[in-house]
Protein backbone atom coordinates (compact mmCIF):
# COMPACT_ATOMS: atom_id res chain seq x y z
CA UNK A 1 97.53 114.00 111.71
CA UNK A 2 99.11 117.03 111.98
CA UNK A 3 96.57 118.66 109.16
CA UNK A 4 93.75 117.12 112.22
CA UNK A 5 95.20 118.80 115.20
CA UNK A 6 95.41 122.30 112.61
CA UNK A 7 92.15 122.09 111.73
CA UNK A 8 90.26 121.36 115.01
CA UNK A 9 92.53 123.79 117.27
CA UNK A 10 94.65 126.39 115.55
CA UNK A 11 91.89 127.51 112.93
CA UNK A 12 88.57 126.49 114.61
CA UNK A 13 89.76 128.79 117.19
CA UNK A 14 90.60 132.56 117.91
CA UNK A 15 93.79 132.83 120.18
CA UNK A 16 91.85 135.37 122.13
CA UNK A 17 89.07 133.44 122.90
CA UNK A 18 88.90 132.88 127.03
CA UNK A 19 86.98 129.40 126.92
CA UNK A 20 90.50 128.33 125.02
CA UNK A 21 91.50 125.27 127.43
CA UNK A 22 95.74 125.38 126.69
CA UNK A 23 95.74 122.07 128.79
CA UNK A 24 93.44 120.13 126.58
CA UNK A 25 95.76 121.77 123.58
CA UNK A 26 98.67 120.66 124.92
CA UNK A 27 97.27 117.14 125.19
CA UNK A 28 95.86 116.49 121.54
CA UNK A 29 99.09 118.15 120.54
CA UNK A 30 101.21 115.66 121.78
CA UNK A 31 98.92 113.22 121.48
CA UNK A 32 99.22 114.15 117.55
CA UNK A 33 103.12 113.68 117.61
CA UNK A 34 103.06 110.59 119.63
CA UNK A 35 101.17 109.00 116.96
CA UNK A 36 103.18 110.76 113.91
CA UNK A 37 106.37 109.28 115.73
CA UNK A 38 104.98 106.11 116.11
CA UNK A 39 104.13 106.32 112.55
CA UNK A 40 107.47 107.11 111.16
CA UNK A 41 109.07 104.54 113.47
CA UNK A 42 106.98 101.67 112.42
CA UNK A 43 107.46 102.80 108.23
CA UNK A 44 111.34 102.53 109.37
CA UNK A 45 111.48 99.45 111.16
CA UNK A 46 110.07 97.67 108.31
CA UNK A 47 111.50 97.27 104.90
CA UNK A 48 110.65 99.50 101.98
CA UNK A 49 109.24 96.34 100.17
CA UNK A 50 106.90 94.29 102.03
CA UNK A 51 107.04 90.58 102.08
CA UNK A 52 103.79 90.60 100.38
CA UNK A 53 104.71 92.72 97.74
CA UNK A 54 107.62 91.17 96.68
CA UNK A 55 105.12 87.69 96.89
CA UNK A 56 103.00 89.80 94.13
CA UNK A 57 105.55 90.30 92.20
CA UNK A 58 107.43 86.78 91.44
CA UNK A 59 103.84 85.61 91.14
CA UNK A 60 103.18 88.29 88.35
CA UNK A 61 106.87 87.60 86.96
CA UNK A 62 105.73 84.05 86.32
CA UNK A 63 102.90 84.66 84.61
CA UNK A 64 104.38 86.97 82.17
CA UNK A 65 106.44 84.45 81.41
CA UNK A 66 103.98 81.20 80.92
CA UNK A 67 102.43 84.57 79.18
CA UNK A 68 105.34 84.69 76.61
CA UNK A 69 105.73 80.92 76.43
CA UNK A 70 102.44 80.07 74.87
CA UNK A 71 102.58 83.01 72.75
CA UNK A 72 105.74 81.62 71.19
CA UNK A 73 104.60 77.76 71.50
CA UNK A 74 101.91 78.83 69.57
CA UNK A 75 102.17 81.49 66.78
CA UNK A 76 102.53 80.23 63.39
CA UNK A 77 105.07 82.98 62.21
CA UNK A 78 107.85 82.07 65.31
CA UNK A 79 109.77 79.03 64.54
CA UNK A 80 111.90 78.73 67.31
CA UNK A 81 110.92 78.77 70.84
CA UNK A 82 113.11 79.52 74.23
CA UNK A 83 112.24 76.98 76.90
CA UNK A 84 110.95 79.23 80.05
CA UNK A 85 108.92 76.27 82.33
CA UNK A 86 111.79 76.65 84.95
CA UNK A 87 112.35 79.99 85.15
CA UNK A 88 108.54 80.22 86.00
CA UNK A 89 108.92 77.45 88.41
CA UNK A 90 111.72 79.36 89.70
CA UNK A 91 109.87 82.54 90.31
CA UNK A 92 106.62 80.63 91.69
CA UNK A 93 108.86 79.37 94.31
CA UNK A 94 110.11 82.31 95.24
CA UNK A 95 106.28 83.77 95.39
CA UNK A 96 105.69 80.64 97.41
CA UNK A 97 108.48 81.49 100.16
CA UNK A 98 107.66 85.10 100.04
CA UNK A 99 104.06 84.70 100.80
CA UNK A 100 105.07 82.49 104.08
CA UNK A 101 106.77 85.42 105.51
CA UNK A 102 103.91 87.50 104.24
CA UNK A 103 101.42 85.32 106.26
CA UNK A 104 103.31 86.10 109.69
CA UNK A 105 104.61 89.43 108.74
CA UNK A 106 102.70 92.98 110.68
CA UNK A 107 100.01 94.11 108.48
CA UNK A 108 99.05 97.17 111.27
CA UNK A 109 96.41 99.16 108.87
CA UNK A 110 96.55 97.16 105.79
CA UNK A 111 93.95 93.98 105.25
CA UNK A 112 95.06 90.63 106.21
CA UNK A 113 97.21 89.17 103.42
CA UNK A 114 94.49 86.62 102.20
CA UNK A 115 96.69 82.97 102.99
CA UNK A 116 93.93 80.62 101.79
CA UNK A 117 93.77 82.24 98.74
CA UNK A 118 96.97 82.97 98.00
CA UNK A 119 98.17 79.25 98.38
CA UNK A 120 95.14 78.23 95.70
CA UNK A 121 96.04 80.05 93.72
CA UNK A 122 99.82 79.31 94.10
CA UNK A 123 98.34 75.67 93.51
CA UNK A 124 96.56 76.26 90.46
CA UNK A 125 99.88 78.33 89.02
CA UNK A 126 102.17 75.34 90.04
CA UNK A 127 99.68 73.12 87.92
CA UNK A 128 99.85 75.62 84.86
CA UNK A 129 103.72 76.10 85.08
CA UNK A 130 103.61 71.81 84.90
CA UNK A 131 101.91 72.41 81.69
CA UNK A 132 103.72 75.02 80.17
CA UNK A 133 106.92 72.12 80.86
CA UNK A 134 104.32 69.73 78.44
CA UNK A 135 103.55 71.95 75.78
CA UNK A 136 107.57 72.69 75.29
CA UNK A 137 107.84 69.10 74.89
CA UNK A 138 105.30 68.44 72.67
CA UNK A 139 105.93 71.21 70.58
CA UNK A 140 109.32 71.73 69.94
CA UNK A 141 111.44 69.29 68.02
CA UNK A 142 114.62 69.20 70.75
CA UNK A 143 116.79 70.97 72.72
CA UNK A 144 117.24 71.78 76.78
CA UNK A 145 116.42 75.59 77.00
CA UNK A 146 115.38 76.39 73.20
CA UNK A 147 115.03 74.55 69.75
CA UNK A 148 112.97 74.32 66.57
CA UNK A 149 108.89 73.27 66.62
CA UNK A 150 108.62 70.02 65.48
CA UNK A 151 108.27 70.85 61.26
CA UNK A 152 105.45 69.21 60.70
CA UNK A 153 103.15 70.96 63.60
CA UNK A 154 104.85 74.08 62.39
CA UNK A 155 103.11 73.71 58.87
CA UNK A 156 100.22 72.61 60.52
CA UNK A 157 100.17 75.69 62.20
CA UNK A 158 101.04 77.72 59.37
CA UNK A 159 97.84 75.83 57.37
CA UNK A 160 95.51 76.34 60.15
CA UNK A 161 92.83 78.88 60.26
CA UNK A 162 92.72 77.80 64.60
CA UNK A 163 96.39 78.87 64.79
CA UNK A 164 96.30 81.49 62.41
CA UNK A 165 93.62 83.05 63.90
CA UNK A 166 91.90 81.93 66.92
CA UNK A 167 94.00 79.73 68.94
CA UNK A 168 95.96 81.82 70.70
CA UNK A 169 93.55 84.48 71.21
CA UNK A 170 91.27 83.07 74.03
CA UNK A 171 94.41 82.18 76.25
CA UNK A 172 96.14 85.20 76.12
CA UNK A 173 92.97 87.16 77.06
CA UNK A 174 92.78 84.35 80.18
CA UNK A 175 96.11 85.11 80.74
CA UNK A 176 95.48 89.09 80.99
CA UNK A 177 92.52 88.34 82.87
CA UNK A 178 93.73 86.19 85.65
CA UNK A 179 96.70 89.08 85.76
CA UNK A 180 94.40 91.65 86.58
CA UNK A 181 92.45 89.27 89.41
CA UNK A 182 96.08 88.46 90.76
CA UNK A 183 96.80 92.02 91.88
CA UNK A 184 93.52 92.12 94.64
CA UNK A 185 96.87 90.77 96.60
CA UNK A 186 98.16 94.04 96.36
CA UNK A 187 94.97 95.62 97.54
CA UNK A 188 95.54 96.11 101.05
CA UNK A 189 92.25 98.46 101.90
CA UNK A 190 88.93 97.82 102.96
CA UNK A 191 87.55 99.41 99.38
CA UNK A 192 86.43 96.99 96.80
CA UNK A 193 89.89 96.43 94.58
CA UNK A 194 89.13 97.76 91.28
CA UNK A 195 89.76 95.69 89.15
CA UNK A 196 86.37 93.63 90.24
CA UNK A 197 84.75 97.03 88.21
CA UNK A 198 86.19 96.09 85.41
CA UNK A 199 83.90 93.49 83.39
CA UNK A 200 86.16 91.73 81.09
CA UNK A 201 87.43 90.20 84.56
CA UNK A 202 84.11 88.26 84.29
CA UNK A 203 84.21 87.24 80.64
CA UNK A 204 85.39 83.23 79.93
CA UNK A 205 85.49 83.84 76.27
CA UNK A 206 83.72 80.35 75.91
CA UNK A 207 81.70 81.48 72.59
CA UNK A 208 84.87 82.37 70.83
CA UNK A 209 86.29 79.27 72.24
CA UNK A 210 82.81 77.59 70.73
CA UNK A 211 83.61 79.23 67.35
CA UNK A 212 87.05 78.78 66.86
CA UNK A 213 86.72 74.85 67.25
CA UNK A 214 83.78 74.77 64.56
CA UNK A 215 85.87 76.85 62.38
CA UNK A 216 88.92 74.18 62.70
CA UNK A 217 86.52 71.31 61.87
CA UNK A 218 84.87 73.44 59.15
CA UNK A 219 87.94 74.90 57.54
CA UNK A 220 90.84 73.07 58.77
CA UNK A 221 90.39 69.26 59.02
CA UNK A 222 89.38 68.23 55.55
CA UNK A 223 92.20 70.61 54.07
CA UNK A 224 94.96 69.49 56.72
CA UNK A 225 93.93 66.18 57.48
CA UNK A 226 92.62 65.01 54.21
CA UNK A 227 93.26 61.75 52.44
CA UNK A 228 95.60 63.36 49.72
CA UNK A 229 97.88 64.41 52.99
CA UNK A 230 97.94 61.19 54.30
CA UNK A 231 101.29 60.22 55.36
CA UNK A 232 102.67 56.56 56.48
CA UNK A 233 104.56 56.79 59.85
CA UNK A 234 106.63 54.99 61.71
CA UNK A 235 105.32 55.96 65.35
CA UNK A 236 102.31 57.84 67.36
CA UNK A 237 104.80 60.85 68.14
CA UNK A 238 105.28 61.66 64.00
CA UNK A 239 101.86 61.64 63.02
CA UNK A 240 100.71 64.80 62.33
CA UNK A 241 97.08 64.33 63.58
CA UNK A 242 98.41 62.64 66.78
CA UNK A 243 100.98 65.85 67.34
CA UNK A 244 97.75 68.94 66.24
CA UNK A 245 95.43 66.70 69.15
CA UNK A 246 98.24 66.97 71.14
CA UNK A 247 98.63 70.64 71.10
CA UNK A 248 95.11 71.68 71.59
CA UNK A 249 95.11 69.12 74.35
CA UNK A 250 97.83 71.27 75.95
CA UNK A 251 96.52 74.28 74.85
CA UNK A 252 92.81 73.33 76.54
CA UNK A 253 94.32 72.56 79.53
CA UNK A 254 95.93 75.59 80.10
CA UNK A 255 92.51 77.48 79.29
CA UNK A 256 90.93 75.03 82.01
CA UNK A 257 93.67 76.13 84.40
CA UNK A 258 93.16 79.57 84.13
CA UNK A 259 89.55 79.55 84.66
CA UNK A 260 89.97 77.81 87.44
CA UNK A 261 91.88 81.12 89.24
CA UNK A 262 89.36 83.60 87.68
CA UNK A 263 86.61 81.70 89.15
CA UNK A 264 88.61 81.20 92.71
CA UNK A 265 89.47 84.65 92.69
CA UNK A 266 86.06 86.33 92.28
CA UNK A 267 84.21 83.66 94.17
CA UNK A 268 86.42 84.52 97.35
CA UNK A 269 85.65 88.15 96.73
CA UNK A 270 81.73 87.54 96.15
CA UNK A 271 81.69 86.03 99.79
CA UNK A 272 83.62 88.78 101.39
């Protein structure tokens, strides 16, 4: 502001010019200091961090962590996995609260904090987070906050050409995907948020999703699941094909999830 009253009175003028007006000076000069006070007085009356931002951030704390989870749950070279569901459900909570003050809270030159939005995809989060809580189950053998994968899915694993290669591949690239899309809540100008430039944001990865399941019937099933491994057991929850359908089923779910925010996301920016 002050750079604005410089530029259109002190150098676009000579001080010895008679058509100077000092009146009409005097006025955009304090008209200029008015608005830098109100300026500093508003950036001081609010907190450093905004409501909003702080919103952002549990949200993106939360997904590095379902991040983290599924990386564990699912790589065939980590055997024991730390339990992380309600630490995620802790820090979507928090999101959730901060985002109601965020709703109500003075925005003055930044875009209004998209509500609708932000509660979907709070929604579809809370829904991932549920499954994150399923997949521990199902894949680990015991325990309240860590333990040991069940050892028969962790051979299975370890056999697989799907989890040795392809399985968790797709949903981590969802997962950096939706991250990016995440952070238009941060975007608080009127300028497309950049991220929507960036074309793996559009990608669903649903060819190498294609590929990697004809792969594991090509390569995997006859080797794993083949009649010289057949095994006699005593319940649904021990057999090994059971426990593998089990966590893709997870594991498919989770992909589902995730393309349902990508696809909220950018439709709600297409129709702004």
């Amino acid at each position: 502001m002050a750079a604005a009253f410089g530029a259109s009175t002190l150098l676009a003028k000579n001080c010895s010019d008679p058509s100077i007006k000092k009146a009409d000076i005097f006025e955009s000069l304090a008209l200029n200091c008015i608005a830098v006070l109100m300026t500093t007085l508003v950036n001081l009356g609010i907190p450093a961090e905004n409501a909003s931002d702080l919103a952002v951030q549990n949200l993106e704390t939360c997904w590095s962590l379902l991040k983290k989870s599924i990386h564990e749950l699912y790589d065939p070279n980590i055997k024991t996995v730390t339990f992380r569901a309600s630490e995620a459900q802790l820090a979507l909570q928090k999101a959730r609260e901060m985002g109601n003050e965020a709703s109500s809270e003075p925005r003055l030159w930044r875009m209004p904090w998209k509500t609708s939005l932000w509660e979907a995809v709070l929604d579809d989060t809370a829904h991932m987070v549920a499954t994150l809580s399923t997949m521990e189950h199902a894949v680990v053998a015991g325990g309240e906050v860590s333990g040991p994968k069940k050892e028969s899915l962790w051979k299975l694993m370890q056999q697989s050409h799907l989890f040795r290669h392809s399985a968790q591949n797709t949903v981590l690239k969802k997962m950096d995907v939706g991250t990016k899309l995440i952070g238009i809540f941060k975007h608080a100008t009127a300028q497309r948020y950049p991220a929507l430039s960036d074309k793996d944001v559009y990608k669903t990865y649903e060819e190498e999703d294609a590929l990697a399941e004809q792969e594991f019937v090509s390569k995997d099933l006859g080797k794993i699941f083949g009649e010289e491994n057949d095994r006699e057991t005593n319940s649904v929850r021990d057999d090994d094909m059971a426990v593998m359908a089990t966590a893709l089923a997870n594991l498919s779910r989770m992909k589902e999830q995730l393309r349902c925010v990508q696809h909220r996301i950018l439709q709600n920016s297409y129709d702004e």
